[in-house]
Protein backbone atom coordinates (compact mmCIF):
# COMPACT_ATOMS: atom_id res chain seq x y z
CA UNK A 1 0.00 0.00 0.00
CA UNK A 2 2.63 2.41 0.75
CA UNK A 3 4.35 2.39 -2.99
CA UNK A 4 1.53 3.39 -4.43
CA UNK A 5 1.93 7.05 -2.52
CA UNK A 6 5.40 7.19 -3.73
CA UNK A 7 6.81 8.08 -6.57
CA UNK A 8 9.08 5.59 -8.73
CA UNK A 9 12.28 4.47 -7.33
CA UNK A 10 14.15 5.93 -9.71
CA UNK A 11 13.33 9.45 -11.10
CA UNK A 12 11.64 9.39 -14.82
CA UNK A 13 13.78 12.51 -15.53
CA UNK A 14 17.48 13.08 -14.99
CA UNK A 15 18.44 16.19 -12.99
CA UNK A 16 21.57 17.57 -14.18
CA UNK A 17 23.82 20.32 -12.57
CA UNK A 18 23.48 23.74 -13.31
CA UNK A 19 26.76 23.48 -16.16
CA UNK A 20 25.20 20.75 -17.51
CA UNK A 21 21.68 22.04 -17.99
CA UNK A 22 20.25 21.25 -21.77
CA UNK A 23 17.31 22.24 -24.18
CA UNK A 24 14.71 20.12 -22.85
CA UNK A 25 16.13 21.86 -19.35
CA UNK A 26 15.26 25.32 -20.70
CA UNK A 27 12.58 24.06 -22.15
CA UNK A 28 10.54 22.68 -19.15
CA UNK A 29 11.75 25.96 -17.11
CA UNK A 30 10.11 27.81 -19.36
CA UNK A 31 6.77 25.77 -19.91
CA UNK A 32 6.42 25.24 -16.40
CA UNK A 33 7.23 29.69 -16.19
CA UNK A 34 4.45 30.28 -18.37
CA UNK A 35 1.48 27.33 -17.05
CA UNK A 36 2.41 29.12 -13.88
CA UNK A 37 1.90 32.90 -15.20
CA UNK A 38 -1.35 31.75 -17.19
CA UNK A 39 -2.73 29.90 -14.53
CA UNK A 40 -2.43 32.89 -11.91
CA UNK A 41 -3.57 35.33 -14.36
CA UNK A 42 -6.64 33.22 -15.69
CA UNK A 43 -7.62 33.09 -12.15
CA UNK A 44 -6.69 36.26 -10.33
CA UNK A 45 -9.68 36.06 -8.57
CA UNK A 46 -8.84 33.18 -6.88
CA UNK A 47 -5.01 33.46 -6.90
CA UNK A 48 -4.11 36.60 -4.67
CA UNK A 49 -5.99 38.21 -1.35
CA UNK A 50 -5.73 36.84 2.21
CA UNK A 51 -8.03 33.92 0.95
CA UNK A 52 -6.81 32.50 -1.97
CA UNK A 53 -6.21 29.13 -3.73
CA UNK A 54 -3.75 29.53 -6.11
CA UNK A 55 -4.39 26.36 -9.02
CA UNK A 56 -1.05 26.93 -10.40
CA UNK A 57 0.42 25.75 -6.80
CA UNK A 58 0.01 22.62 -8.15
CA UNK A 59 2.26 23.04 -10.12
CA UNK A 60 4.90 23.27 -7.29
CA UNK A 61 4.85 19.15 -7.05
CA UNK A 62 6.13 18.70 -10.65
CA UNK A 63 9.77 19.90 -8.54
CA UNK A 64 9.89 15.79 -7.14
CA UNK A 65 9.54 14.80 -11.12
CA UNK A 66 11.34 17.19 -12.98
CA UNK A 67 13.88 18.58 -10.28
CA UNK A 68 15.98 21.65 -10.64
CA UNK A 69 13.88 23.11 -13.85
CA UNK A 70 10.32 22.97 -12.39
CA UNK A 71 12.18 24.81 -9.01
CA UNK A 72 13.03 27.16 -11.58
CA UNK A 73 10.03 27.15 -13.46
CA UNK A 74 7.71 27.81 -10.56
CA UNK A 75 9.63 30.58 -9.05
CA UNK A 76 10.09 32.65 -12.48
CA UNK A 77 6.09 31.97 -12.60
CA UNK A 78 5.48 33.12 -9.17
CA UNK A 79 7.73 36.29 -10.06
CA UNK A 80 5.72 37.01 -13.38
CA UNK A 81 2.45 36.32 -12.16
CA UNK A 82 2.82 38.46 -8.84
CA UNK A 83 4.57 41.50 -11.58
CA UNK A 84 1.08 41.17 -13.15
CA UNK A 85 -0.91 41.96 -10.22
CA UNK A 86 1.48 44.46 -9.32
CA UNK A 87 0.66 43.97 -5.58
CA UNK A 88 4.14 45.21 -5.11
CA UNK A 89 8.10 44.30 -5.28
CA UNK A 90 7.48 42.54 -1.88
CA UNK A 91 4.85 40.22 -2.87
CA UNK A 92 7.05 40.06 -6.63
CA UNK A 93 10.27 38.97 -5.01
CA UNK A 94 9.09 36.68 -1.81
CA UNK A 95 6.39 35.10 -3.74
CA UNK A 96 9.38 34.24 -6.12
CA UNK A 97 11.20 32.85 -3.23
CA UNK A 98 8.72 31.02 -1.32
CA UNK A 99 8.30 28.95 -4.32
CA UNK A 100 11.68 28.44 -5.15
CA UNK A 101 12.05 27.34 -1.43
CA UNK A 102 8.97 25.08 -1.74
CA UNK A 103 10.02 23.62 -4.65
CA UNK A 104 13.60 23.00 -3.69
CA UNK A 105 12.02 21.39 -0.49
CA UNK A 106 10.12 18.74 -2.61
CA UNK A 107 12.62 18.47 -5.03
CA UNK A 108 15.47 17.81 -2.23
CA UNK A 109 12.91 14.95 -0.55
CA UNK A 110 11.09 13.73 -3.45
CA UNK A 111 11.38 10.18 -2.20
CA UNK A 112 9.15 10.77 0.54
CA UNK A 113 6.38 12.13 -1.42
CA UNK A 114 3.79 13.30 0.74
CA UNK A 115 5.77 14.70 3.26
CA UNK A 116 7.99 16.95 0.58
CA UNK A 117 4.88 18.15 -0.31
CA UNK A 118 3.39 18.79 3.25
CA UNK A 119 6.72 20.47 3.97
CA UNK A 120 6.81 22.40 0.85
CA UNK A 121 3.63 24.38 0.90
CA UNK A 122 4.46 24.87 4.56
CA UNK A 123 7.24 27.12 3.41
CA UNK A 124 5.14 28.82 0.97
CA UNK A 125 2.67 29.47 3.54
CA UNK A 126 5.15 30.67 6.01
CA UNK A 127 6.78 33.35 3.74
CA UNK A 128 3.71 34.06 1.72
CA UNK A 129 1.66 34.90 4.78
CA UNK A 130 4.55 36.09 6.47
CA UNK A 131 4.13 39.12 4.20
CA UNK A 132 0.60 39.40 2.61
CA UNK A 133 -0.61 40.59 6.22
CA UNK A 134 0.89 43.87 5.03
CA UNK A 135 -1.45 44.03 2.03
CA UNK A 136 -4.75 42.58 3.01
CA UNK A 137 -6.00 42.24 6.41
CA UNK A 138 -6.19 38.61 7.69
CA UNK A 139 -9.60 36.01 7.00
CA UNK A 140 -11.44 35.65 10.25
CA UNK A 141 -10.56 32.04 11.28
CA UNK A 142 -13.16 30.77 13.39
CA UNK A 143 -13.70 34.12 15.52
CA UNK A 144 -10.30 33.34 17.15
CA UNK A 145 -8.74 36.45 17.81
CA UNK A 146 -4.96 35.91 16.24
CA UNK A 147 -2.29 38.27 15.34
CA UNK A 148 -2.76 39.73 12.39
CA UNK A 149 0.51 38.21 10.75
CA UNK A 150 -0.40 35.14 12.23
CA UNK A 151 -4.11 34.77 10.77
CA UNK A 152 -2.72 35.20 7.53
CA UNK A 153 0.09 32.29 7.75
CA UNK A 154 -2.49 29.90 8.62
CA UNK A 155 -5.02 31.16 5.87
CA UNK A 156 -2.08 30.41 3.16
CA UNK A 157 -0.56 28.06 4.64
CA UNK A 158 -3.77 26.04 4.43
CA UNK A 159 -4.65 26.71 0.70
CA UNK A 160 -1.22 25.78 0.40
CA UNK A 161 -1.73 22.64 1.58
CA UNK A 162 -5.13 21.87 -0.79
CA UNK A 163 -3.21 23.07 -3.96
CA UNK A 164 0.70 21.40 -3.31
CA UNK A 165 -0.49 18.59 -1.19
CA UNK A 166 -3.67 17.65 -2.61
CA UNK A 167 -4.09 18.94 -6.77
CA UNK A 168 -0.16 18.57 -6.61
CA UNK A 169 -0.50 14.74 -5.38
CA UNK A 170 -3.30 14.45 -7.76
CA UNK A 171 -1.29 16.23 -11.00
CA UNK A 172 2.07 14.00 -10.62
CA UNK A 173 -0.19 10.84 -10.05
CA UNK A 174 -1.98 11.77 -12.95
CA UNK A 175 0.77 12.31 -15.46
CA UNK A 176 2.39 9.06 -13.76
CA UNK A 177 -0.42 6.96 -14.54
CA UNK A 178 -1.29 8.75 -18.10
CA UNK A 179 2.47 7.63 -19.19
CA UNK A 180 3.70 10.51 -19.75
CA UNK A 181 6.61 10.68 -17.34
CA UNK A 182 7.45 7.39 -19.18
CA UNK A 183 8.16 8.94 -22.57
CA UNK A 184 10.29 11.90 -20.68
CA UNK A 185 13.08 9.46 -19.59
């Protein structure tokens, strides 16, 4: 029961170090980029504010498949997509980072699946909400009466945790199953 929550034993893609990065490298940075920029801009509504679930968090878990380029990937999205909503350089440069934390996170402990991904939109949630207090004042969560920085960790860190952990888990089981990781060895 327990492999089938884990990814395969041996990565279906090759991580290479920076010097050695290669077309299909650049390549997936930049698809990943753009699904990423698309995805938050398709559905601002839903991807910035003190309550948001940001889809294109999914995204995030592709770091356990694809390694170094979807860390990339995901942070240059994160930095283009907050630019868009032009929040501010705050939100464009720690949104950047939380991701490429995040996704470094998963990437670092793919073969413990679930918990890279637990542990990864932790650290988005941390620094995203660590910030966004700033912006937006805090959700009320359950009439408690929380610092305001606080409230707002907790509100991303928990739609963190739906989109990483749970679409994430969902997307990379999806793509394993489909075959698709298969033909990108």
């Amino acid at each position: 029961m327990a492999g089938e929550w884990d990814l395969p034993s041996v990565p279906p893609y090759k991580t290479r170090s920076r010097e050695e990065m290669n077309t299909r490298d650049y390549t997936l940075i930049a698809l990943i980029a753009a699904l990423y920029t698309a995805l938050t801009t398709v559905l601002a509504p839903v991807s910035y504010g003190p309550i948001q679930l940001r889809i294109a968090d999914c995204l995030i878990a592709l770091s356990a498949v694809f390694g170094l380029p979807a860390v990339i990937g995901v942070g240059l999205g994160a930095f283009l997509g907050n630019a868009y909503f032009g929040l501010g350089v705050i939100d464009i440069v720690f949104g950047a980072i939380a991701n490429l934390a995040g996704g470094y996170i998963i990437f670092r402990m793919k073969n413990r699946f679930i918990t890279s991904l637990l542990a990864g939109s932790l650290v988005v949630g941390i620094i995203v909400g660590g910030y966004l207090w700033i912006y937006f004042p805090p959700p009320d969560i359950m009439g408690l009466n929380l610092p305001v920085w606080f409230g707002m960790i907790i509100s991303i860190s928990l739609s963190s945790i739906i989109t990483i952990v749970g679409l994430g888990f969902i997307l990379v089981q999806a793509l394993r199953a489909s075959g698709i990781l298969e033909n990108l060895k």
